[in-house]
Protein backbone atom coordinates (compact mmCIF):
# COMPACT_ATOMS: atom_id res chain seq x y z
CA UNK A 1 15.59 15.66 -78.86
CA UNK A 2 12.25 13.72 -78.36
CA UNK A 3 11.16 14.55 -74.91
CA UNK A 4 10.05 10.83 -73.51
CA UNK A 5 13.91 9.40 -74.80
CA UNK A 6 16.00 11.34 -73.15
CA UNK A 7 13.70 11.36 -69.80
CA UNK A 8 13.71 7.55 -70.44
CA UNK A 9 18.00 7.97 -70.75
CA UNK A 10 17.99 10.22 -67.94
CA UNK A 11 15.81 8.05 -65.50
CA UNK A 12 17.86 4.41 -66.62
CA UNK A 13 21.41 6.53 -65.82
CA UNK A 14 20.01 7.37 -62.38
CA UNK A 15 18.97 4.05 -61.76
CA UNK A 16 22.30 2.73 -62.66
CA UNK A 17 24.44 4.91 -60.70
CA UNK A 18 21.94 3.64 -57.67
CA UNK A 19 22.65 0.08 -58.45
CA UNK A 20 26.21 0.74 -58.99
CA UNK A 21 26.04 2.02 -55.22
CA UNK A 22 23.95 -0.67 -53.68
CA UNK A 23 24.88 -3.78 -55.66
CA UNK A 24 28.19 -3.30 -57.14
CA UNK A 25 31.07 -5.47 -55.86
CA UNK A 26 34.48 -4.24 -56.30
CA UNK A 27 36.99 -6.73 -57.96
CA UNK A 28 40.08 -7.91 -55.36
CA UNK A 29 42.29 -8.43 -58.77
CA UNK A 30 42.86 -6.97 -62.30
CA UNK A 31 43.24 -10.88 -63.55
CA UNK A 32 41.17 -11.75 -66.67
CA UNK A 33 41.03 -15.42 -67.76
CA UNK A 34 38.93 -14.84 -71.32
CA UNK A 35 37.87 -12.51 -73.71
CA UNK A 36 34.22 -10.97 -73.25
CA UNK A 37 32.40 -10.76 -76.68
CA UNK A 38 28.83 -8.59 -76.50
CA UNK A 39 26.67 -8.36 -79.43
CA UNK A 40 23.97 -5.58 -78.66
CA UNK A 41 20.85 -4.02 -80.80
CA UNK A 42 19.25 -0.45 -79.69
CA UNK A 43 16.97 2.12 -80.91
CA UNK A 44 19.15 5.61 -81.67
CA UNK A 45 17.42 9.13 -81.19
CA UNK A 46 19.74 11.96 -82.70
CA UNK A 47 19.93 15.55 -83.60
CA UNK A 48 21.53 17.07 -86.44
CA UNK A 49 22.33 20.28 -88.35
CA UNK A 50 20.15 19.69 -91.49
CA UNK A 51 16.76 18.59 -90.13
CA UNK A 52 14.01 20.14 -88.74
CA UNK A 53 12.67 17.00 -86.43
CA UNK A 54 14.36 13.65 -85.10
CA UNK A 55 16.61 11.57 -86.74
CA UNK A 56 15.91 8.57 -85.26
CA UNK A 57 16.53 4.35 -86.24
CA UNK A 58 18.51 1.44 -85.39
CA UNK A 59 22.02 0.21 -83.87
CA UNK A 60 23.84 -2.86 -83.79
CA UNK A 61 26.95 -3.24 -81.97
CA UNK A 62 29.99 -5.74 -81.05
CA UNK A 63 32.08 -5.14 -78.19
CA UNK A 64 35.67 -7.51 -77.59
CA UNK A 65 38.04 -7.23 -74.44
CA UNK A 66 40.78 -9.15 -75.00
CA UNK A 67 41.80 -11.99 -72.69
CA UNK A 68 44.78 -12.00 -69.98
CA UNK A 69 45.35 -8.08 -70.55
CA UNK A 70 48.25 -7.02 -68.33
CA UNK A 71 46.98 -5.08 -65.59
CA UNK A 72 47.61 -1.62 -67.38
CA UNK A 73 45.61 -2.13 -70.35
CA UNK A 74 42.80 -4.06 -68.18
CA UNK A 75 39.80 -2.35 -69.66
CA UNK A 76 40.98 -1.47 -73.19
CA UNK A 77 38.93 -3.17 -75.70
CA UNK A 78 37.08 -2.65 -79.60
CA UNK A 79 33.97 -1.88 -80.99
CA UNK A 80 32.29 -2.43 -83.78
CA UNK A 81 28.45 -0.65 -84.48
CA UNK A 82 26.33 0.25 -87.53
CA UNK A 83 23.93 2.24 -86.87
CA UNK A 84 21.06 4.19 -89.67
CA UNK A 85 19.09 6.93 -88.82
CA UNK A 86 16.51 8.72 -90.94
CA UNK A 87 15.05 12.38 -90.45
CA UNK A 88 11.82 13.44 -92.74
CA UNK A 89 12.76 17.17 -93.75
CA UNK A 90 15.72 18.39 -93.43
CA UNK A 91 14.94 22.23 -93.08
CA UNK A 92 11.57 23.82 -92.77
CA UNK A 93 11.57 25.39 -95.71
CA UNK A 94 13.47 22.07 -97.30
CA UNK A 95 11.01 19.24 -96.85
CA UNK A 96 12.85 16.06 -97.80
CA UNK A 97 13.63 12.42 -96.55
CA UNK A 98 18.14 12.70 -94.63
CA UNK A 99 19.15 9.20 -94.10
CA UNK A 100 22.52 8.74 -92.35
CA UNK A 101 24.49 5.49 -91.33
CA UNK A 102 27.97 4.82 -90.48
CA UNK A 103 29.95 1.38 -89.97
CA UNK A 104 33.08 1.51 -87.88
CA UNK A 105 34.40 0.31 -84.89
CA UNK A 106 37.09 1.39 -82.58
CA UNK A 107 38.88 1.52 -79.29
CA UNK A 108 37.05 1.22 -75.95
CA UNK A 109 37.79 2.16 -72.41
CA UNK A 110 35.68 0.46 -69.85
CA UNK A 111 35.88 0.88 -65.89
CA UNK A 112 35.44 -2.85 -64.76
CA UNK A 113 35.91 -2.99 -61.20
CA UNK A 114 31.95 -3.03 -60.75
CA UNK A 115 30.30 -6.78 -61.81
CA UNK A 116 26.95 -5.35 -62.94
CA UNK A 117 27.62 -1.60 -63.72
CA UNK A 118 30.80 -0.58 -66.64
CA UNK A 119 31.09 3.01 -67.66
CA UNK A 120 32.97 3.30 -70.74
CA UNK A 121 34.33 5.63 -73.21
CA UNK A 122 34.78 4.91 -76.85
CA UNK A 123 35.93 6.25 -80.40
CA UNK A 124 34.97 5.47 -83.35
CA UNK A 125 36.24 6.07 -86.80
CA UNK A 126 33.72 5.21 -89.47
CA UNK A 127 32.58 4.90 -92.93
CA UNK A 128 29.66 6.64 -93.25
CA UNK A 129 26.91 7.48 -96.00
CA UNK A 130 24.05 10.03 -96.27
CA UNK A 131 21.48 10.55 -98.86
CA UNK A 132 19.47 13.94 -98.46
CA UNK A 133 17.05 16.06 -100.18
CA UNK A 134 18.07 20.13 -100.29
CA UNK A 135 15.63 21.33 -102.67
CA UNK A 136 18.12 21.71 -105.13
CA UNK A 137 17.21 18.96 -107.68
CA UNK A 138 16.24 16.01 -106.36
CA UNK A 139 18.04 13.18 -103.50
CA UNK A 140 21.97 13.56 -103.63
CA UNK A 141 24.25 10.77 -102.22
CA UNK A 142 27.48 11.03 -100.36
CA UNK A 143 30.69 8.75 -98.80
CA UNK A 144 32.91 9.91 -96.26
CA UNK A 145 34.94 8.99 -93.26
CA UNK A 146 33.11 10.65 -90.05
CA UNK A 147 34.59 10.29 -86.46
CA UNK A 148 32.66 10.01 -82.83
CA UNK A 149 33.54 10.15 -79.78
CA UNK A 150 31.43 9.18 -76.65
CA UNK A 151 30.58 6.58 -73.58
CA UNK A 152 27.73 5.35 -71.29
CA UNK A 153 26.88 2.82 -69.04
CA UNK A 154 26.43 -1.13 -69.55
CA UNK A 155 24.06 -2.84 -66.65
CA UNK A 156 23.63 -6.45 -66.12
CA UNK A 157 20.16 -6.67 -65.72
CA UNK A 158 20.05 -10.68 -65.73
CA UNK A 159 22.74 -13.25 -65.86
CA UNK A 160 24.54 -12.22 -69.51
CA UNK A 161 21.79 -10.05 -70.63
CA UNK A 162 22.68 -6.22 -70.31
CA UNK A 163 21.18 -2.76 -70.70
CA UNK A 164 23.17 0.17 -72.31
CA UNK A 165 22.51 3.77 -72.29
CA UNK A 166 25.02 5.57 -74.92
CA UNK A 167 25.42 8.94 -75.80
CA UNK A 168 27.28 10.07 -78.86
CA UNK A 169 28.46 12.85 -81.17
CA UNK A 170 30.13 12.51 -84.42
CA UNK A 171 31.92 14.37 -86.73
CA UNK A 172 31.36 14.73 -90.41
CA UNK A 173 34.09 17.19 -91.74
CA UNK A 174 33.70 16.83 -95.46
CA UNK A 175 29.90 17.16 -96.14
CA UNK A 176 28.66 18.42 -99.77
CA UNK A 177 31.56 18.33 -100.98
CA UNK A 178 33.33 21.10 -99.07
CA UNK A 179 35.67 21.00 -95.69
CA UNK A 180 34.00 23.80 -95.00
CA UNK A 181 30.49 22.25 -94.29
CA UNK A 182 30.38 20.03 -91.55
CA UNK A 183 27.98 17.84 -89.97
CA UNK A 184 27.33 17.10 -86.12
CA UNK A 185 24.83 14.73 -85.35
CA UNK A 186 25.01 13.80 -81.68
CA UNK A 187 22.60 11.72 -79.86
CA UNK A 188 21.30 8.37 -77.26
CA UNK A 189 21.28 5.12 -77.90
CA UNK A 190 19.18 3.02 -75.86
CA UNK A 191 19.39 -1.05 -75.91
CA UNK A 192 20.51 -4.82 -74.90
CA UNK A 193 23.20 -6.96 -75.51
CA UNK A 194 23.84 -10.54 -74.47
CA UNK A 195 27.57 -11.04 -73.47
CA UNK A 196 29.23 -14.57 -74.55
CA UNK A 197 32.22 -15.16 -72.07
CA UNK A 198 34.14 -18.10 -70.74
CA UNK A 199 34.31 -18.52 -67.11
CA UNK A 200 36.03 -15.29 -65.44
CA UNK A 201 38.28 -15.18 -62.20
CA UNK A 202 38.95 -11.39 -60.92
């Protein structure tokens, strides 16, 4: 993957797991009075099976916790993303344009008991497209259902406006027409979200 994003990923992790020592405050109660609604935007690096360099683009996500969880499900929430990511050979002796995207959503785990730092975990079932190049005759277009799994960290850098480092890797099991050809792309998301929320009591 490209060098300077994942040294970028590696260096805002580290610097969240500091905060989450220094600053963090752990909550006294697993009350929740709302929902919490955060609508996010990133820039996605990837790697893949087809393509020689970076597959690289945009992400938009939604994430919902539900409000006045009981205490076992405190944490348990959805998310919704899109995300579109385009490579510009596939193989080295293939040049052509891969463009993948996906739009899914799914459930979410997230660790809470910290105000500004929330590891979660997530999976995501989603419809996805990709439109590649093989050499074989021209750009070819395909549907499918692909599946990811994967987490990260959300920081509250300043009052509702939060940072999120994301890793994923998904699963496409019915490329080209054949179970037997599958894709993996796997890959960081870096970004911000703002978080709309009513007043909260832990």
């Amino acid at each position: 993957m490209n060098l300077k994003v994942v040294v970028a990923g590696l260096f805002l992790i580290t610097t969240f797991s500091h905060c989450s020592a220094v600053n963090a405050q752990v909550a006294p109660s697993a009350t929740q009075d709302g929902f919490t609604l955060r609508v996010g935007a990133g820039f996605s690096d990837y790697a893949g099976n087809l393509n020689n360099g970076q597959l690289q683009g945009g992400a938009l996500w939604v994430d919902f916790v539900p409000p006045r969880m009981p205490s076992f499900l405190h944490g348990l929430g959805v998310e919704a993303e899109a995300r579109g990511v385009t490579a510009s050979e596939t193989a080295p002796t293939q040049p052509g344009a891969l463009r993948q995207s996906t739009v899914g959503g799914g459930p979410t785990y997230t660790y809470l008991r910290y105000r500004r730092v929330h590891p979660y975990a997530k999976f995501i079932a989603s419809f996805a497209g990709q439109s590649f190049n093989l050499g074989t005759g021209g750009e070819q277009f395909e549907t499918q259902t692909a599946y990811a799994i994967g987490g990260g960290i959300d920081y509250r850098a300043l009052g509702n406006l939060w940072v999120r480092g994301d890793y994923e890797y998904q699963f496409w099991p019915d490329s080209f027409g054949t179970p037997s050809w599958y894709l993996d792309p796997h890959g960081i998301t870096l970004g911000l979200a703002w978080e709309f929320r009513p007043r909260r009591r832990y």
